[in-house]
N, C-alpha and C. Protein backbone atom coordinates (compact mmCIF):
# COMPACT_ATOMS: atom_id res chain seq x y z
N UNK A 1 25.74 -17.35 0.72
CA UNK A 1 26.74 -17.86 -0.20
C UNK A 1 28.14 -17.42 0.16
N UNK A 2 27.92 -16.81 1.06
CA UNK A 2 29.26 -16.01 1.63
C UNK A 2 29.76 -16.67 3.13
N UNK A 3 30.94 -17.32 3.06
CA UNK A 3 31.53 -17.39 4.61
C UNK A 3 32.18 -16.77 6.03
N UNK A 4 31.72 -15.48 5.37
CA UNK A 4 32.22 -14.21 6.01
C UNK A 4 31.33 -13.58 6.71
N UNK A 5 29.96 -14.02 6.19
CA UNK A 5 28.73 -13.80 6.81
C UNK A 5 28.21 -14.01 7.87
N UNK A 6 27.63 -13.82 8.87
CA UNK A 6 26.89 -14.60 9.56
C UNK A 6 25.37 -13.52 9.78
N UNK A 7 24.39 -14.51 9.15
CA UNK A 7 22.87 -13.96 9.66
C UNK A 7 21.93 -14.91 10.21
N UNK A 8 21.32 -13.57 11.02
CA UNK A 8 20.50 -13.96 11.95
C UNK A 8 19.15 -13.16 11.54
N UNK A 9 18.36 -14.37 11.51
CA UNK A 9 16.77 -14.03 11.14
C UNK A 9 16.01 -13.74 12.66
N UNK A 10 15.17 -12.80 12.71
CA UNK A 10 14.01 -12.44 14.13
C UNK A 10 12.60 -12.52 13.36
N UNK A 11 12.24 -13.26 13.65
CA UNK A 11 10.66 -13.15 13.74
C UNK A 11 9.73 -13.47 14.92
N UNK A 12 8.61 -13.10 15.03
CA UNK A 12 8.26 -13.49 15.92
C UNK A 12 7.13 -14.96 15.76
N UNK A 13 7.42 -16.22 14.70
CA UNK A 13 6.77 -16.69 15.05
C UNK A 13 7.98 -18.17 14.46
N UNK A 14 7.86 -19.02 14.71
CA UNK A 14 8.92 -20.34 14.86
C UNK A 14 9.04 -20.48 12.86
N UNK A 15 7.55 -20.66 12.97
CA UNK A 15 7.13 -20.81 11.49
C UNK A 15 7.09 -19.77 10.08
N UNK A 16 7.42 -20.22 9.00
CA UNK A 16 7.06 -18.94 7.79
C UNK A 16 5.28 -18.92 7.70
N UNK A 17 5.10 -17.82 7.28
CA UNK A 17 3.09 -17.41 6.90
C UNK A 17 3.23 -16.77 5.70
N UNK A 18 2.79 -18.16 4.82
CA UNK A 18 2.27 -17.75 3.44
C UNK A 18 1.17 -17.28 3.30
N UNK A 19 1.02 -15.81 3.47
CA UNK A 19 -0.10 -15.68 4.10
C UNK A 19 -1.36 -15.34 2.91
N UNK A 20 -1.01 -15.67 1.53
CA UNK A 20 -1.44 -15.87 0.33
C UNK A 20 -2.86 -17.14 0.24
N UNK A 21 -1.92 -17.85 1.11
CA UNK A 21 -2.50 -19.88 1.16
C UNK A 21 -3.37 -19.26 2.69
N UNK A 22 -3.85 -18.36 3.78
CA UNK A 22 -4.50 -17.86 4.43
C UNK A 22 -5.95 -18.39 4.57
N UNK A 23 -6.26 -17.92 3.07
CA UNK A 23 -7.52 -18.82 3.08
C UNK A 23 -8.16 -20.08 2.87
N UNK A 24 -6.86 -20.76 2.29
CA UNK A 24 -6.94 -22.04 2.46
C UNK A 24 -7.10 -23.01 3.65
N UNK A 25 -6.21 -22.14 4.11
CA UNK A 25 -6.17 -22.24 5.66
C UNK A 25 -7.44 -22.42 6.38
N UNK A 26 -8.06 -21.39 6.44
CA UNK A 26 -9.68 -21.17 6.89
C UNK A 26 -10.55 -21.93 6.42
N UNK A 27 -10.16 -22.22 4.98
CA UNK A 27 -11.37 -23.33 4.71
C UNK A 27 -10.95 -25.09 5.00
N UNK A 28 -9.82 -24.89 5.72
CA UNK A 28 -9.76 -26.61 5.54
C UNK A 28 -9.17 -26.94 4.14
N UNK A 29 -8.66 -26.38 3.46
CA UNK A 29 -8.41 -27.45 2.10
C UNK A 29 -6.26 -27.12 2.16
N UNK A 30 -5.72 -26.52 2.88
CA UNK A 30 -4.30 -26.21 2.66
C UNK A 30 -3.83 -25.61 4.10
N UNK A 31 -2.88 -25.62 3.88
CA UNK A 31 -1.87 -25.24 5.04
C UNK A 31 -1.02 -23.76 4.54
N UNK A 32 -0.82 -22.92 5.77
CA UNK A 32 -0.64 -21.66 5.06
C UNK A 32 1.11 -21.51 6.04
N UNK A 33 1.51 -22.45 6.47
CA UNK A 33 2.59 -22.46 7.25
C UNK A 33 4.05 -23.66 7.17
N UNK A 34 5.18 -22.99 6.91
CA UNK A 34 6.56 -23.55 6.24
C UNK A 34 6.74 -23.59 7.55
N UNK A 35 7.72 -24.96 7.98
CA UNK A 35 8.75 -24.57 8.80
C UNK A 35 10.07 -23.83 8.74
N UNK A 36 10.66 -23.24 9.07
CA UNK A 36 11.83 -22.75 8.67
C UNK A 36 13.05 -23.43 8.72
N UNK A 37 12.93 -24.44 9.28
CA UNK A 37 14.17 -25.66 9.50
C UNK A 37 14.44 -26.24 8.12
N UNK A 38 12.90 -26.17 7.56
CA UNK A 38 12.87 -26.81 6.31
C UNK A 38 13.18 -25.49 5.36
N UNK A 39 13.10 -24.50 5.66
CA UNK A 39 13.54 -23.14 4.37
C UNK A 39 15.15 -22.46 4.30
N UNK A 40 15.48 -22.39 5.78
CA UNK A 40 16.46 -21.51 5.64
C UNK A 40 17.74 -22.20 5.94
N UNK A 41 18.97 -21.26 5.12
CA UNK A 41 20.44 -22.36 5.17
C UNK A 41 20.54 -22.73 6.54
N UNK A 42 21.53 -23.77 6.60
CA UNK A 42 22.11 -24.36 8.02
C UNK A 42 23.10 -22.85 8.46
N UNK A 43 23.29 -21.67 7.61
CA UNK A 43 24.10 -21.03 8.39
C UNK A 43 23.34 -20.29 9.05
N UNK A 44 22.08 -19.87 8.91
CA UNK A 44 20.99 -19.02 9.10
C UNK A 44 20.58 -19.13 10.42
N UNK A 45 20.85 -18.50 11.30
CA UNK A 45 20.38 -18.74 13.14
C UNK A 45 18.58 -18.34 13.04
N UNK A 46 17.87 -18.16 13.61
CA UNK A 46 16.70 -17.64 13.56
C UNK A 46 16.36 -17.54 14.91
N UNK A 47 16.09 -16.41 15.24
CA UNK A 47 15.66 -16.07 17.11
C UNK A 47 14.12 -15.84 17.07
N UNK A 48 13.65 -16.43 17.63
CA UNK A 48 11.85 -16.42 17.91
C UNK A 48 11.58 -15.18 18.38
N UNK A 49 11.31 -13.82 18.22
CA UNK A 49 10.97 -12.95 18.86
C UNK A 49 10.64 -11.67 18.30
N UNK A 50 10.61 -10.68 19.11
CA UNK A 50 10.18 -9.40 18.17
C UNK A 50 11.07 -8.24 18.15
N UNK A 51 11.30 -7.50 17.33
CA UNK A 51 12.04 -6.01 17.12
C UNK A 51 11.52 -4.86 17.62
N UNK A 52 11.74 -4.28 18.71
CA UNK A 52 11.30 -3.38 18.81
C UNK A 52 11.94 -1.78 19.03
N UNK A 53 13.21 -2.09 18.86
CA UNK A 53 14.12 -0.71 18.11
C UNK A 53 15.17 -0.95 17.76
N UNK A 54 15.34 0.15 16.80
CA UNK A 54 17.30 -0.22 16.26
C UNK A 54 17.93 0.96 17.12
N UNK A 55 19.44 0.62 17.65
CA UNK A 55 20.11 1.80 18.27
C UNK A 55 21.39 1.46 17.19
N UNK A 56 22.59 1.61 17.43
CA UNK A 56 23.73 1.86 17.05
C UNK A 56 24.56 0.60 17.10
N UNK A 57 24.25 0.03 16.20
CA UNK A 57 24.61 -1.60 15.17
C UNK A 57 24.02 -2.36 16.48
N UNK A 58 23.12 -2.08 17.18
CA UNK A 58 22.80 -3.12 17.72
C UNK A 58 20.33 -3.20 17.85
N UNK A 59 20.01 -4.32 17.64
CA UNK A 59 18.55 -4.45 17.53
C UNK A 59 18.19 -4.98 18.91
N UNK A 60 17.18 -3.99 19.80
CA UNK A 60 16.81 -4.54 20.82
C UNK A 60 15.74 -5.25 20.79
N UNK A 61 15.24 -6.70 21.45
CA UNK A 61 14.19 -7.27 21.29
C UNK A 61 13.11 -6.91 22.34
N UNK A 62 11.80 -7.79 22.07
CA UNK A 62 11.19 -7.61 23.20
C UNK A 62 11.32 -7.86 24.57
N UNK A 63 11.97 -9.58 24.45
CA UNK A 63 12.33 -10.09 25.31
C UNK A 63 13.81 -9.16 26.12
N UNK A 64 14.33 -8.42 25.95
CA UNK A 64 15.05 -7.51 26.77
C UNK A 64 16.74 -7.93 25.73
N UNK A 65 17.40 -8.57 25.06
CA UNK A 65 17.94 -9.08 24.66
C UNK A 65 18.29 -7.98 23.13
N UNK A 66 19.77 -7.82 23.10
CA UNK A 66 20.47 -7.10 22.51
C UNK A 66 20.83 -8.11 21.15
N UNK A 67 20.89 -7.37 20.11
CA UNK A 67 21.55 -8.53 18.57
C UNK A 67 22.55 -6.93 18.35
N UNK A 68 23.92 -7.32 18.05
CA UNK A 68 24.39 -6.60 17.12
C UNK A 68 24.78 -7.00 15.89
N UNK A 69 24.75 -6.12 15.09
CA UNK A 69 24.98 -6.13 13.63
C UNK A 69 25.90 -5.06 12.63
N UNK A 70 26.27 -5.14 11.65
CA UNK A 70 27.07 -4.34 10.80
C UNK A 70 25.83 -3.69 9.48
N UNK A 71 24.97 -4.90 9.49
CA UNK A 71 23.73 -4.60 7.99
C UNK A 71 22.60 -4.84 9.07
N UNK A 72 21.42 -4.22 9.00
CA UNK A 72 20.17 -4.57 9.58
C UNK A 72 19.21 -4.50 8.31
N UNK A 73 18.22 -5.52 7.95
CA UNK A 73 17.26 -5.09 6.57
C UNK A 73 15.94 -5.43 7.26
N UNK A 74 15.23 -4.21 6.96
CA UNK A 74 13.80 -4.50 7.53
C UNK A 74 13.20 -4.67 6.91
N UNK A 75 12.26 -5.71 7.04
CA UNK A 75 11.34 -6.58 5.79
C UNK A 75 10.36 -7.33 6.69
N UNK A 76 9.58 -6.48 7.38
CA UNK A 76 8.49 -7.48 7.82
C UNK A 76 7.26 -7.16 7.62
N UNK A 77 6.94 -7.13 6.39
CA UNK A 77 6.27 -7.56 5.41
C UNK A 77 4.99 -6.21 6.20
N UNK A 78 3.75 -6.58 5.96
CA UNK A 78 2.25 -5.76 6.19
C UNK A 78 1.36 -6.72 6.83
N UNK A 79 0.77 -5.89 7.69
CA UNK A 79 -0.36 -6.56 8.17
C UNK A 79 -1.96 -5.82 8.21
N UNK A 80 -2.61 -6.32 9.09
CA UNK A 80 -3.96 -6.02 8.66
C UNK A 80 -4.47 -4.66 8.91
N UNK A 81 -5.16 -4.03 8.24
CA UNK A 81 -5.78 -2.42 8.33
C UNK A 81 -6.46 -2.25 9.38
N UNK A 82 -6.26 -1.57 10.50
CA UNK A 82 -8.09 -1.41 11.59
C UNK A 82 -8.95 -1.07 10.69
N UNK A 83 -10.21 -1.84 10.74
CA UNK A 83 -11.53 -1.05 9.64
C UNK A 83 -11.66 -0.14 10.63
N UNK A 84 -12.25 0.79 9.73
CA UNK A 84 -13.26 2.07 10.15
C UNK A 84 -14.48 1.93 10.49
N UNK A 85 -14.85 0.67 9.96
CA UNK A 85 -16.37 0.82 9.92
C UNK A 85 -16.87 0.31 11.16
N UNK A 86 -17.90 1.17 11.60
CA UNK A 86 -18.38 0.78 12.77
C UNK A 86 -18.92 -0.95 13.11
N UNK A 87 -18.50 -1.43 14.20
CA UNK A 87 -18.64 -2.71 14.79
C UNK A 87 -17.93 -3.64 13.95
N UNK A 88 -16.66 -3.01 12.59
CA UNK A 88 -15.79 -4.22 12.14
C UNK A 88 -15.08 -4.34 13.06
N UNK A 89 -14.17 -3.53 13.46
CA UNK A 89 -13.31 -4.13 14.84
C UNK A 89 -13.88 -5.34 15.63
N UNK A 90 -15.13 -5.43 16.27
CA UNK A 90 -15.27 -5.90 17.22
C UNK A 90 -15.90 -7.21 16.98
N UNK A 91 -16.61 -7.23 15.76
CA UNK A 91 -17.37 -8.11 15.45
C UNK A 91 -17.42 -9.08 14.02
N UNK A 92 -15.86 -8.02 13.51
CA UNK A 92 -15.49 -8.96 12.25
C UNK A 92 -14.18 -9.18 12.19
N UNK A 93 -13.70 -10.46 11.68
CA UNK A 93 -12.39 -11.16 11.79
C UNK A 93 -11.71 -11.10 10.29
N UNK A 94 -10.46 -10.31 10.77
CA UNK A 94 -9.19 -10.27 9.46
C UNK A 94 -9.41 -11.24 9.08
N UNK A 95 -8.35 -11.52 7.90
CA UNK A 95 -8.07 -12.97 7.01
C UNK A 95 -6.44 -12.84 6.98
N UNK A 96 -6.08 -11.36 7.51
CA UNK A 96 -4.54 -11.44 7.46
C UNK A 96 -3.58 -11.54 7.83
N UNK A 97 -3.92 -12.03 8.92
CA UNK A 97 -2.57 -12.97 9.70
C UNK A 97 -3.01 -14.42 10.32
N UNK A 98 -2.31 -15.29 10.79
CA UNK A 98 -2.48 -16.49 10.83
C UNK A 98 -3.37 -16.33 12.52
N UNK A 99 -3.05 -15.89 12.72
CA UNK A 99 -3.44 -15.47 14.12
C UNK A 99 -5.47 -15.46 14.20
N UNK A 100 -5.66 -14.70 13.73
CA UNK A 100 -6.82 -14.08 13.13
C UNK A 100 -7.32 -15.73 12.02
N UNK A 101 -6.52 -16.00 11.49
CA UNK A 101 -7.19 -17.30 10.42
C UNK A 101 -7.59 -18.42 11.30
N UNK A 102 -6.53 -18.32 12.46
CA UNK A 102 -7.34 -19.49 13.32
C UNK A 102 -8.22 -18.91 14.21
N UNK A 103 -8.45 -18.14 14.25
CA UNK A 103 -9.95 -17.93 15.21
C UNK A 103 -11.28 -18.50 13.94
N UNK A 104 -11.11 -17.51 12.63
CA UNK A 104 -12.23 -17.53 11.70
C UNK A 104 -11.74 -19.41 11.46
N UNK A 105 -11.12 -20.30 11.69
CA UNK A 105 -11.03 -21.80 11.19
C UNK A 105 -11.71 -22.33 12.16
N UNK A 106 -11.81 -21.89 13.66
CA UNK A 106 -12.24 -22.47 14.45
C UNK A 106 -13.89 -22.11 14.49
N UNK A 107 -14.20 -20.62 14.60
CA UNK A 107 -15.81 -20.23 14.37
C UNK A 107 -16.02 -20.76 13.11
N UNK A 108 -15.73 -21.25 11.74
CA UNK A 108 -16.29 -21.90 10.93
C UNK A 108 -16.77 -23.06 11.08
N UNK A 109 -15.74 -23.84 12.08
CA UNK A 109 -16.23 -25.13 12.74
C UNK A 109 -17.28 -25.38 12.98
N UNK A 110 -17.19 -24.23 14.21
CA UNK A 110 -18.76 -24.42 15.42
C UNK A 110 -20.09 -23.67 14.51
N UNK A 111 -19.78 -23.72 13.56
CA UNK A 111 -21.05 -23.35 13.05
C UNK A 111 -21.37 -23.98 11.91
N UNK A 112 -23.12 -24.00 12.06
CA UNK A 112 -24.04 -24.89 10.93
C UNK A 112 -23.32 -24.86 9.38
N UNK A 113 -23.50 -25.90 8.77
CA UNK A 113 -23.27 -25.87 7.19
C UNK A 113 -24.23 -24.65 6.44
N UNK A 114 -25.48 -24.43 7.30
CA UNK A 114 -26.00 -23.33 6.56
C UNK A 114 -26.08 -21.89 6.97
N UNK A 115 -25.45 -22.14 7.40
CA UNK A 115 -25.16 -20.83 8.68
C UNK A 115 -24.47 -19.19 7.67
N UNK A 116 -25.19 -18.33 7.48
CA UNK A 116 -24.85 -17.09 6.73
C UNK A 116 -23.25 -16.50 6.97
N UNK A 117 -22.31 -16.68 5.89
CA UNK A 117 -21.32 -16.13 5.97
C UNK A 117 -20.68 -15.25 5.74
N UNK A 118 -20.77 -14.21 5.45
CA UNK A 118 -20.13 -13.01 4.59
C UNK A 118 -18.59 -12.49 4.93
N UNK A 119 -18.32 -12.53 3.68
CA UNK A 119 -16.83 -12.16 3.39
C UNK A 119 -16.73 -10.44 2.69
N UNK A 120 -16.09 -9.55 3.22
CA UNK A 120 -16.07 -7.89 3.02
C UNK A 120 -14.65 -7.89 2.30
N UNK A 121 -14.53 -7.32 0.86
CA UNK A 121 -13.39 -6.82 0.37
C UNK A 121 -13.27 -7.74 -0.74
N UNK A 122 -13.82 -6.91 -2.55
CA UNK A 122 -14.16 -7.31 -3.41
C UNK A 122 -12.69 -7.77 -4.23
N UNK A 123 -11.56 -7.51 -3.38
CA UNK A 123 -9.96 -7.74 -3.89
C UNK A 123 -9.82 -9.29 -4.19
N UNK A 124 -8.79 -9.51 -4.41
CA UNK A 124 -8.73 -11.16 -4.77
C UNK A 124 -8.56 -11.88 -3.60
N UNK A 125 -8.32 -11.15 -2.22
CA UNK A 125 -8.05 -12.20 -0.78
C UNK A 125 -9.91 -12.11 -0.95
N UNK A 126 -10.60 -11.01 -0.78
CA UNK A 126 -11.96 -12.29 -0.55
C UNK A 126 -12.57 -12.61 -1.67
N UNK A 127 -12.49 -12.27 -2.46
CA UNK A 127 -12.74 -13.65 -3.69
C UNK A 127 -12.43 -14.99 -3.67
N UNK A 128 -11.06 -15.11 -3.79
CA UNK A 128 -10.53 -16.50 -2.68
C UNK A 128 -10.67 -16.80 -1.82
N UNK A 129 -11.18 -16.29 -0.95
CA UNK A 129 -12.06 -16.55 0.48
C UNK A 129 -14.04 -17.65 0.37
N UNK A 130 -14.31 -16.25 -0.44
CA UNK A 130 -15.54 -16.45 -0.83
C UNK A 130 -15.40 -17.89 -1.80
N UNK A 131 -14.71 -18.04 -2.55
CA UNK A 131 -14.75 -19.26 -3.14
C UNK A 131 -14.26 -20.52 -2.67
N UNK A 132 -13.34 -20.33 -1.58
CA UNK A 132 -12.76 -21.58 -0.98
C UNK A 132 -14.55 -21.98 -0.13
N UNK A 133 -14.86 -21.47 0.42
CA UNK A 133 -15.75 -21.58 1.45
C UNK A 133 -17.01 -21.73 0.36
N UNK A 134 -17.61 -21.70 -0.48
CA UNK A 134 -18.35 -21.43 -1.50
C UNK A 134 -18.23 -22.94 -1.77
N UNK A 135 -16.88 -24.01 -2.39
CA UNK A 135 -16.86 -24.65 -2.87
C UNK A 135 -16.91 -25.73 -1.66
N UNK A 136 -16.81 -25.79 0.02
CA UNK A 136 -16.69 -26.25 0.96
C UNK A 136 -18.20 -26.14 1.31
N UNK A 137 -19.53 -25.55 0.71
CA UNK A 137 -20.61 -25.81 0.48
C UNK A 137 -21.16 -24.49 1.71
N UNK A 138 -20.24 -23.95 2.34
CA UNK A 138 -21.21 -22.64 2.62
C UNK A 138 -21.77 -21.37 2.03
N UNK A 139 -22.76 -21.09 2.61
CA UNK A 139 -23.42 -20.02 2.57
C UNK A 139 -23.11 -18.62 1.97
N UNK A 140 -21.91 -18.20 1.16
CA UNK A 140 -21.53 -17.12 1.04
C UNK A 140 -22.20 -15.96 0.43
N UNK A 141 -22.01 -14.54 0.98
CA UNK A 141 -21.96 -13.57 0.51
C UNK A 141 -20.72 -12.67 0.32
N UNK A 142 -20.72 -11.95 -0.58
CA UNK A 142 -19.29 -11.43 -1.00
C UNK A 142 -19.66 -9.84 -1.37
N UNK A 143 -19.05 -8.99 -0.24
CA UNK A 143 -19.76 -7.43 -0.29
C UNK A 143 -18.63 -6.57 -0.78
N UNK A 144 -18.68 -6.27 -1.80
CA UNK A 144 -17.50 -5.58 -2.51
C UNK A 144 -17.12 -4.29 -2.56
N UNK A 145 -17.68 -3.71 -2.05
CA UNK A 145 -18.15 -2.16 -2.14
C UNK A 145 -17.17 -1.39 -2.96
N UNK A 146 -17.58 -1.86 -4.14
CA UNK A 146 -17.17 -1.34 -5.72
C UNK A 146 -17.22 -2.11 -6.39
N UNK A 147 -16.37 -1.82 -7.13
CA UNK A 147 -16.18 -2.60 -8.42
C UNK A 147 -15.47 -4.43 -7.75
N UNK A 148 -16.02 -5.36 -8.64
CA UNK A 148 -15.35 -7.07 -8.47
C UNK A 148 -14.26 -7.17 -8.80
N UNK A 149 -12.83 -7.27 -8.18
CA UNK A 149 -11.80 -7.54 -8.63
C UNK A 149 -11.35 -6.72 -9.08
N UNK A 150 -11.14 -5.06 -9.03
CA UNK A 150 -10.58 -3.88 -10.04
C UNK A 150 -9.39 -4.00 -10.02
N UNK A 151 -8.65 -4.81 -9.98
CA UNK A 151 -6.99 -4.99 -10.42
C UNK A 151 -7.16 -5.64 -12.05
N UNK A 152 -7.99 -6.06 -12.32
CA UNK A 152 -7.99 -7.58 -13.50
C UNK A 152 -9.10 -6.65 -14.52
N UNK A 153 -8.87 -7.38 -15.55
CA UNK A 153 -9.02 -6.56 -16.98
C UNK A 153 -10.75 -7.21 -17.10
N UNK A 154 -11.48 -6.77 -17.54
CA UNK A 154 -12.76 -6.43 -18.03
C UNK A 154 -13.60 -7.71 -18.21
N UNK A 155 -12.54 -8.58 -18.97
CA UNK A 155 -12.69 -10.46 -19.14
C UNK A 155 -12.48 -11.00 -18.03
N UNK A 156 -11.07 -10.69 -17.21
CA UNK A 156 -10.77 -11.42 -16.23
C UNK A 156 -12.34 -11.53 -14.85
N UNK A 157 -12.89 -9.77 -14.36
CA UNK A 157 -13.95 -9.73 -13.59
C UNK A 157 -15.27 -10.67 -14.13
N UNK A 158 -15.29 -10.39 -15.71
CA UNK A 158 -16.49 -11.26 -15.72
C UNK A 158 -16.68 -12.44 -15.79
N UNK A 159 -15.05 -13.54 -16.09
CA UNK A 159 -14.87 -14.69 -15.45
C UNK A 159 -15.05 -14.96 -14.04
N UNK A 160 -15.03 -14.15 -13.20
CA UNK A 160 -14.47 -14.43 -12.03
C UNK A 160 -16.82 -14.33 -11.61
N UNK A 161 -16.83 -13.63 -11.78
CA UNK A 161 -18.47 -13.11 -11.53
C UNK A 161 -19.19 -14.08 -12.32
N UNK A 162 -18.70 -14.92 -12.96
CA UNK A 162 -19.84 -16.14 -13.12
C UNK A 162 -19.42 -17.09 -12.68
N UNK A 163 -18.22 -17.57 -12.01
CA UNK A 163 -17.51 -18.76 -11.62
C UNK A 163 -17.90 -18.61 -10.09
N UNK A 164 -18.44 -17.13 -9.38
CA UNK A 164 -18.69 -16.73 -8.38
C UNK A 164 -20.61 -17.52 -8.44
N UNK A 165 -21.25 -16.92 -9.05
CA UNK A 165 -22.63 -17.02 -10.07
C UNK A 165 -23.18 -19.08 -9.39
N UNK A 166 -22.28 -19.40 -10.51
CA UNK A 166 -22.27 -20.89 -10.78
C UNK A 166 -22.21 -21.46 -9.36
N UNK A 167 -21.20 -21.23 -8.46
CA UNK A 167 -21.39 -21.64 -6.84
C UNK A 167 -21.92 -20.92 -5.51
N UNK A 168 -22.89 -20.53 -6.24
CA UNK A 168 -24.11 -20.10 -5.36
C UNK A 168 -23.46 -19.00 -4.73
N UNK A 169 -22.32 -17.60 -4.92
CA UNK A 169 -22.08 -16.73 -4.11
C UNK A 169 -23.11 -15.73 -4.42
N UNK A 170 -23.35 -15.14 -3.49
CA UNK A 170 -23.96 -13.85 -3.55
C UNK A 170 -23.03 -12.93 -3.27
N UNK A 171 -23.30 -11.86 -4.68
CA UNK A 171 -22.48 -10.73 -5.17
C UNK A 171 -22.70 -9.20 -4.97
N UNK A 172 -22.43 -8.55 -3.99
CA UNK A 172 -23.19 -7.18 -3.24
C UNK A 172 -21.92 -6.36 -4.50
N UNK A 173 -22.05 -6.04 -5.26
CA UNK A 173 -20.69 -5.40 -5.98
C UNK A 173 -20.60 -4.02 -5.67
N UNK A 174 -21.46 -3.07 -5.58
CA UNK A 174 -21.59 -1.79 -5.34
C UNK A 174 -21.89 -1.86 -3.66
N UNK A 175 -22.58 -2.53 -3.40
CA UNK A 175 -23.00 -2.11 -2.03
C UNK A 175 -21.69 -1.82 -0.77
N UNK A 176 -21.93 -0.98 -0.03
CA UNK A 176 -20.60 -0.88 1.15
C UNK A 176 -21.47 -0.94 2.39
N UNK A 177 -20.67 -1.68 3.25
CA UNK A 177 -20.54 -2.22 4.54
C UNK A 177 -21.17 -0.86 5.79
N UNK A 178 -21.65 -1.00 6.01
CA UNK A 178 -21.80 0.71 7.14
C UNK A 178 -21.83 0.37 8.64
N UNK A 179 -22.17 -0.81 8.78
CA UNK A 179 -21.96 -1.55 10.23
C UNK A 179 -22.04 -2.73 10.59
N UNK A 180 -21.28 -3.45 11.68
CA UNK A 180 -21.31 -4.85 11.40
C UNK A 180 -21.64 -4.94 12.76
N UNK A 181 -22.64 -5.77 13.03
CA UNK A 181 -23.40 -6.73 14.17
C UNK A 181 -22.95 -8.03 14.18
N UNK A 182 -23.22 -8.24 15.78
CA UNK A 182 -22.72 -9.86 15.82
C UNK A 182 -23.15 -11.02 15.01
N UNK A 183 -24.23 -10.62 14.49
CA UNK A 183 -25.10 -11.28 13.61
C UNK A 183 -25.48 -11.01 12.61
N UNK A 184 -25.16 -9.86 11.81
CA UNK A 184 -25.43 -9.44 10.66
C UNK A 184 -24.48 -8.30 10.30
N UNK A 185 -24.43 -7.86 8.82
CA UNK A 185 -24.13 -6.94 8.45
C UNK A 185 -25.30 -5.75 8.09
N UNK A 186 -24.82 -4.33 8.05
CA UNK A 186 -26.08 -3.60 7.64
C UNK A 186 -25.01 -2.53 7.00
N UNK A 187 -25.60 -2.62 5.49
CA UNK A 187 -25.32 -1.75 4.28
C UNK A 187 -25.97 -0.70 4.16
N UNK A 188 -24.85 0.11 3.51
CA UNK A 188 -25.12 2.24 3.35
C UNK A 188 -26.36 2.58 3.54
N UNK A 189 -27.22 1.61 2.28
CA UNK A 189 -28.41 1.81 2.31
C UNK A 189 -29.75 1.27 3.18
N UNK A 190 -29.32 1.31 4.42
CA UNK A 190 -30.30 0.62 5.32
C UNK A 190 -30.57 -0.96 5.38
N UNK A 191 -30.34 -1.43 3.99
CA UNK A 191 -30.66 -3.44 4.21
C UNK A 191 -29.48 -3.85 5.38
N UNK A 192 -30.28 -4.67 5.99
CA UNK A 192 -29.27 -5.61 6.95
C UNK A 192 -29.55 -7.01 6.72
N UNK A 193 -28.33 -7.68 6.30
CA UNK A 193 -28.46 -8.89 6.15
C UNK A 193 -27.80 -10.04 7.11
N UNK A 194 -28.21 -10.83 7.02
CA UNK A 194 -28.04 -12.09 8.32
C UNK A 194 -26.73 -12.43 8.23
N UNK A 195 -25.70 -12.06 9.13
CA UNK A 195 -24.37 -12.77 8.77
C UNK A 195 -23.62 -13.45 10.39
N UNK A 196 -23.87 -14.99 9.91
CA UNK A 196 -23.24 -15.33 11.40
C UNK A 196 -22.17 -15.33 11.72
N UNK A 197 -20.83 -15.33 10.72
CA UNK A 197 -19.51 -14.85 10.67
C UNK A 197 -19.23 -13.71 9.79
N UNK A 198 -18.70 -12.85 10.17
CA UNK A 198 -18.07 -11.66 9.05
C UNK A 198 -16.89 -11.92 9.31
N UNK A 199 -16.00 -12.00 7.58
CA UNK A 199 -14.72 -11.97 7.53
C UNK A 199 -14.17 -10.89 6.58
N UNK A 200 -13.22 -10.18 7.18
CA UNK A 200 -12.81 -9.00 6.47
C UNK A 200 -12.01 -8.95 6.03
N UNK A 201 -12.05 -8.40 4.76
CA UNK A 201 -10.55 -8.57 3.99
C UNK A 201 -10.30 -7.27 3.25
N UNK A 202 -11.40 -6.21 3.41
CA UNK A 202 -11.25 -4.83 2.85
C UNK A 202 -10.09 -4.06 3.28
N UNK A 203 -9.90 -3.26 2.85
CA UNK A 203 -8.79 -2.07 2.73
C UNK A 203 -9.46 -1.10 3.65
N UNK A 204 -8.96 -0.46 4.91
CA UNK A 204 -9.48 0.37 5.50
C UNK A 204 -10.21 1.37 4.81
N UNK A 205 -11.27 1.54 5.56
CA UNK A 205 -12.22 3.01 4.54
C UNK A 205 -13.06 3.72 5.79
C-alpha cells in the first residue's frame, strides 16, 4: 500500500501450497496449489528459489545470488517431522508438503480399489485424509495412537468417530505404530496389519 516500498518474495516453488487442501490433493477431489500471479500485487517481484543465509542487509540464495534489503521477515511456514519410528522414514509417505502429496497421488493410482491403506496421526490432517480416501471408496485404516482428534471437545470426537464408523474407516484409537514395512504396519503390541500404502501424518514420537 506503500510506494516507497519495494518487496520481493523468495520461495522456492513458482506456486502458493495450501497445504491444508493437501489432502484433497491426494485424493483427487481438489487442488492444493494458487498461482501467485493470481495472489500477489503487481508491485510484488517473486524470485523462485531458496534462502540459505542472512548476512548484513543482504539474503544469500542457493543459486549463488545476493538480495539486499533494509526489512527481512522470515515466514516460511513448517514442514514435515522425521518419524522416529522404525521403517516410517523409508517406507511411509508425509502428507506435508506437496512434494511428498504427489508421490502418495501417484501410488494411490497404481494401486487396487481394494488395496489396504493406512493413514498414521489421529490429528485432523489424517482424519481428513482418512475420510477423503474413505469417501473415494478405499480401504482405510486410521491409527491414532491416542486419543481421536484431542484438539476438539468430547461431542466434536464423537461426531467425528461415527462419521468415521458410517464409511467403513477402521479406528486403531489407542493403538501406536512400532514399525512400518513395505507392506504392512506392525503395532506396540505385536499385531501387524496389511498396509499397501502408509501415509503419515503423526507428530514425531
Amino acid at each position: 500500500m506503500r510506494d516507497d516500498v519495494d518487496v520481493t518474495l523468495v520461495n522456492p516453488r513458482p506456486a502458493f501450497v495450501d497445504r491444508v487442501r493437501l489432502h484433497q490433493f491426494v485424493a483427487g477431489t481438489g487442488e492444493a496449489t494458487v498461482d501467485y500471479g493470481t495472489m500477489l500485487d503487481d508491485g510484488v517481484h517473486l524470485v523462485v528459489d531458496t534462502a540459505t543465509h542472512t548476512a548484513a542487509r543482504a539474503v544469500r540464495l542457493a543459486s549463488g545470488r545476493e538480495l539486499g534489503y533494509d526489512y527481512v521477515v522470515y515466514a516460511v511456514g513448517s514442514t514435515a517431522a522425521a518419524p522416529a519410528v522404525p521403517g516410517a522414514a523409508e517406507f511411509a509417505v508425509p502428507i506435508a508438503e506437496l512434494e511428498s502429496a504427489r508421490r502418495l497421488r501417484d501410488e494411490l493410482a497404481a494401486l487396487l480399489p481394494e488395496a489396504p491403506v493406512t493413514v498414521v496421526g489421529g490429528g485432523l490432517t489424517g482424519i481428513e485424509t482418512a475420510a477423503e480416501l474413505a469417501e473415494r471408496g478405499r480401504r482405510v485404516t486410521l491409527v491414532c495412537g491416542g486419543t481421536l482428534a484431542p484438539s476438539l471437545s468430547v461431542g466434536g470426537r464423537r461426531y467425528i468417530a461415527k462419521w468415521l464408523s458410517r464409511h467403513g474407516v477402521a479406528v486403531a484409537e489407542t493403538v501406536k505404530v512400532a514399525d512400518v514395512r513395505p507392506d504392512a504396519v506392525v503395532f506396540a503390541d505385536g499385531t501387524t496389519r496389511p498396509s499397501a500404502l502408509t501415509i503419515w501424518s503423526a507428530a514425531r514420537r
